[in-house]
C-alpha atoms as a PDB file:
ATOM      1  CA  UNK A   1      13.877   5.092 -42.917  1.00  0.00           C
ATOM      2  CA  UNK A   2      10.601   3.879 -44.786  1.00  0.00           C
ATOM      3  CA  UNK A   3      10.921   1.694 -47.603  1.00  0.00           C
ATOM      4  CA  UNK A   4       9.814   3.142 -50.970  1.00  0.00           C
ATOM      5  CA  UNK A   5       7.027   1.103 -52.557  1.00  0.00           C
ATOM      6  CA  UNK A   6       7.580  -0.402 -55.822  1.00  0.00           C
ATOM      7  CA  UNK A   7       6.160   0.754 -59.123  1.00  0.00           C
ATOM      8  CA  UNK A   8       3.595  -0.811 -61.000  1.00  0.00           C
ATOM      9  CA  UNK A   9       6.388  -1.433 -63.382  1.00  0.00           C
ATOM     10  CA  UNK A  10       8.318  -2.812 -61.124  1.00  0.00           C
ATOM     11  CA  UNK A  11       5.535  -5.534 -59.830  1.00  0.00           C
ATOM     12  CA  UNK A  12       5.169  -6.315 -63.346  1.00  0.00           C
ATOM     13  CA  UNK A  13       8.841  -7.321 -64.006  1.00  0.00           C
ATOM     14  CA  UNK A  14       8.396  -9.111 -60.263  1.00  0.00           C
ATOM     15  CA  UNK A  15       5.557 -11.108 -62.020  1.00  0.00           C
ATOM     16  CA  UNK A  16       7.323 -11.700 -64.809  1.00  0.00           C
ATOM     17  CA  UNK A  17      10.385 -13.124 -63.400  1.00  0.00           C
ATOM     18  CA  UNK A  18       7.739 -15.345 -61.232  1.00  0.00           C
ATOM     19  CA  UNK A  19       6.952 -16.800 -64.526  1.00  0.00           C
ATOM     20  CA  UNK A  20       9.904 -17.171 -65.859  1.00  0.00           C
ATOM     21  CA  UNK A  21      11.037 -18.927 -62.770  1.00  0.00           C
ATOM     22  CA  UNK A  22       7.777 -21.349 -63.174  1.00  0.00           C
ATOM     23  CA  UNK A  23       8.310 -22.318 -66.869  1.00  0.00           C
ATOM     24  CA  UNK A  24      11.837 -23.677 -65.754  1.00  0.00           C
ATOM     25  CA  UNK A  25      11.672 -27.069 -65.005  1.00  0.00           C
ATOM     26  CA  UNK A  26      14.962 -26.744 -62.578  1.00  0.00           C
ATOM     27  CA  UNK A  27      13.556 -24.249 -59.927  1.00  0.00           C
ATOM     28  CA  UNK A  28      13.119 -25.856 -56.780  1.00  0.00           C
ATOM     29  CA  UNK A  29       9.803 -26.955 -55.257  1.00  0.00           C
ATOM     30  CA  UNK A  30      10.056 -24.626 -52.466  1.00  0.00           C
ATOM     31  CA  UNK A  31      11.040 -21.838 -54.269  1.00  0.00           C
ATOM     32  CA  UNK A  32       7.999 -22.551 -56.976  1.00  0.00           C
ATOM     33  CA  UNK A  33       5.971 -22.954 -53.725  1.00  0.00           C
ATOM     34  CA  UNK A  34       6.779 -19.326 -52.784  1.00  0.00           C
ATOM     35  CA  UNK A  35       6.910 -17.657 -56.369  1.00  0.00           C
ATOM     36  CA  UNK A  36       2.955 -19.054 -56.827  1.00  0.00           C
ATOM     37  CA  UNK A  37       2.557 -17.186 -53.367  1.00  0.00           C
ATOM     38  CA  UNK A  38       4.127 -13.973 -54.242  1.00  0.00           C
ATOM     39  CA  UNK A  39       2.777 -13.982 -57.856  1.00  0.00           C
ATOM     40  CA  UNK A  40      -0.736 -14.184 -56.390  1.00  0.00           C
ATOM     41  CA  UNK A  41      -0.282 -11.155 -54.059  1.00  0.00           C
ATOM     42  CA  UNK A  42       1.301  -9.074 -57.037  1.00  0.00           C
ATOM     43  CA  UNK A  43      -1.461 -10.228 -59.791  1.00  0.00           C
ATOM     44  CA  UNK A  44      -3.804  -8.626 -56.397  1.00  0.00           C
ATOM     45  CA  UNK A  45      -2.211  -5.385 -55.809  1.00  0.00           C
ATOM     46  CA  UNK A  46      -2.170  -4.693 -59.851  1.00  0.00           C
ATOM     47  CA  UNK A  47      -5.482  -5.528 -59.927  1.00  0.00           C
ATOM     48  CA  UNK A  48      -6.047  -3.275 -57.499  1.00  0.00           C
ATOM     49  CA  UNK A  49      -4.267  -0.557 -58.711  1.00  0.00           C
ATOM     50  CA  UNK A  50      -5.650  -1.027 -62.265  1.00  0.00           C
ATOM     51  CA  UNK A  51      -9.058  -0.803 -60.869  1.00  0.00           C
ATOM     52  CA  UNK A  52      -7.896   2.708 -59.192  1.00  0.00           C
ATOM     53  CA  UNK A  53      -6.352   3.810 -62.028  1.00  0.00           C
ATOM     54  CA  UNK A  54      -9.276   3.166 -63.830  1.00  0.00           C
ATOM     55  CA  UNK A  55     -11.542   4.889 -61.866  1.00  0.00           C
ATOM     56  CA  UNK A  56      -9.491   8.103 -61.431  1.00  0.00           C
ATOM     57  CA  UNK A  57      -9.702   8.030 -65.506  1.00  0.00           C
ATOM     58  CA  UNK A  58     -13.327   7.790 -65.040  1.00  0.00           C
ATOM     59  CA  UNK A  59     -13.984  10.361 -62.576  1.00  0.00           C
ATOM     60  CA  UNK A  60     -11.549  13.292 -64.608  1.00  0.00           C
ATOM     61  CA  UNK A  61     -13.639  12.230 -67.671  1.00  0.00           C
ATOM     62  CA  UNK A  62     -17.131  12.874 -65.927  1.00  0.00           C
ATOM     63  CA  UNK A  63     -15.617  16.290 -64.691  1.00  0.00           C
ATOM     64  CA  UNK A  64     -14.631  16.815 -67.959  1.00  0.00           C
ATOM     65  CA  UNK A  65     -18.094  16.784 -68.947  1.00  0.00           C
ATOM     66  CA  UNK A  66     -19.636  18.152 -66.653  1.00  0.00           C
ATOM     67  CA  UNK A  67     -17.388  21.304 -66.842  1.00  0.00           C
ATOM     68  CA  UNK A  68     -18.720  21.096 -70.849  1.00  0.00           C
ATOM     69  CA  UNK A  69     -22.574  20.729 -69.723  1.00  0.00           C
ATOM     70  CA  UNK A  70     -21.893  24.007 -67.480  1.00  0.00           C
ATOM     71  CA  UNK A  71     -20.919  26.033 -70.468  1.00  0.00           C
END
């Protein structure tokens, strides 16, 4: 059974929790070491899905007008 991949959302609360974790003066080294890890791969993949997003916004809009030039 495949795992499901998490929402945007979800990476976002991920990230935030990171950050919570990293304003607390009582988390661990290791586990700091390992949140700055992980909160640089999510900060990536959101990047990287805004960028898609934003393209796909892009590309319906140009459609849109092209669809408008054509009439």
């Amino acid at each position: 059974m495949s795992k499901k991949e998490p929402s945007y959302e979800d990476k976002v609360a991920q990230l935030e929790d990171i950050l919570r974790r990293l304003d607390d003066a009582e988390t661990p080294i290791d586990t700091l070491a390992k949140d700055v890890k992980k909160g640089a791969a999510l900060i990536k993949e959101l990047d990287h899905k805004l960028r898609d997003v934003e393209s796909q916004v892009r590309d319906a809009f140009a459609e849109l007008e092209a669809d408008e030039s054509d009439d």
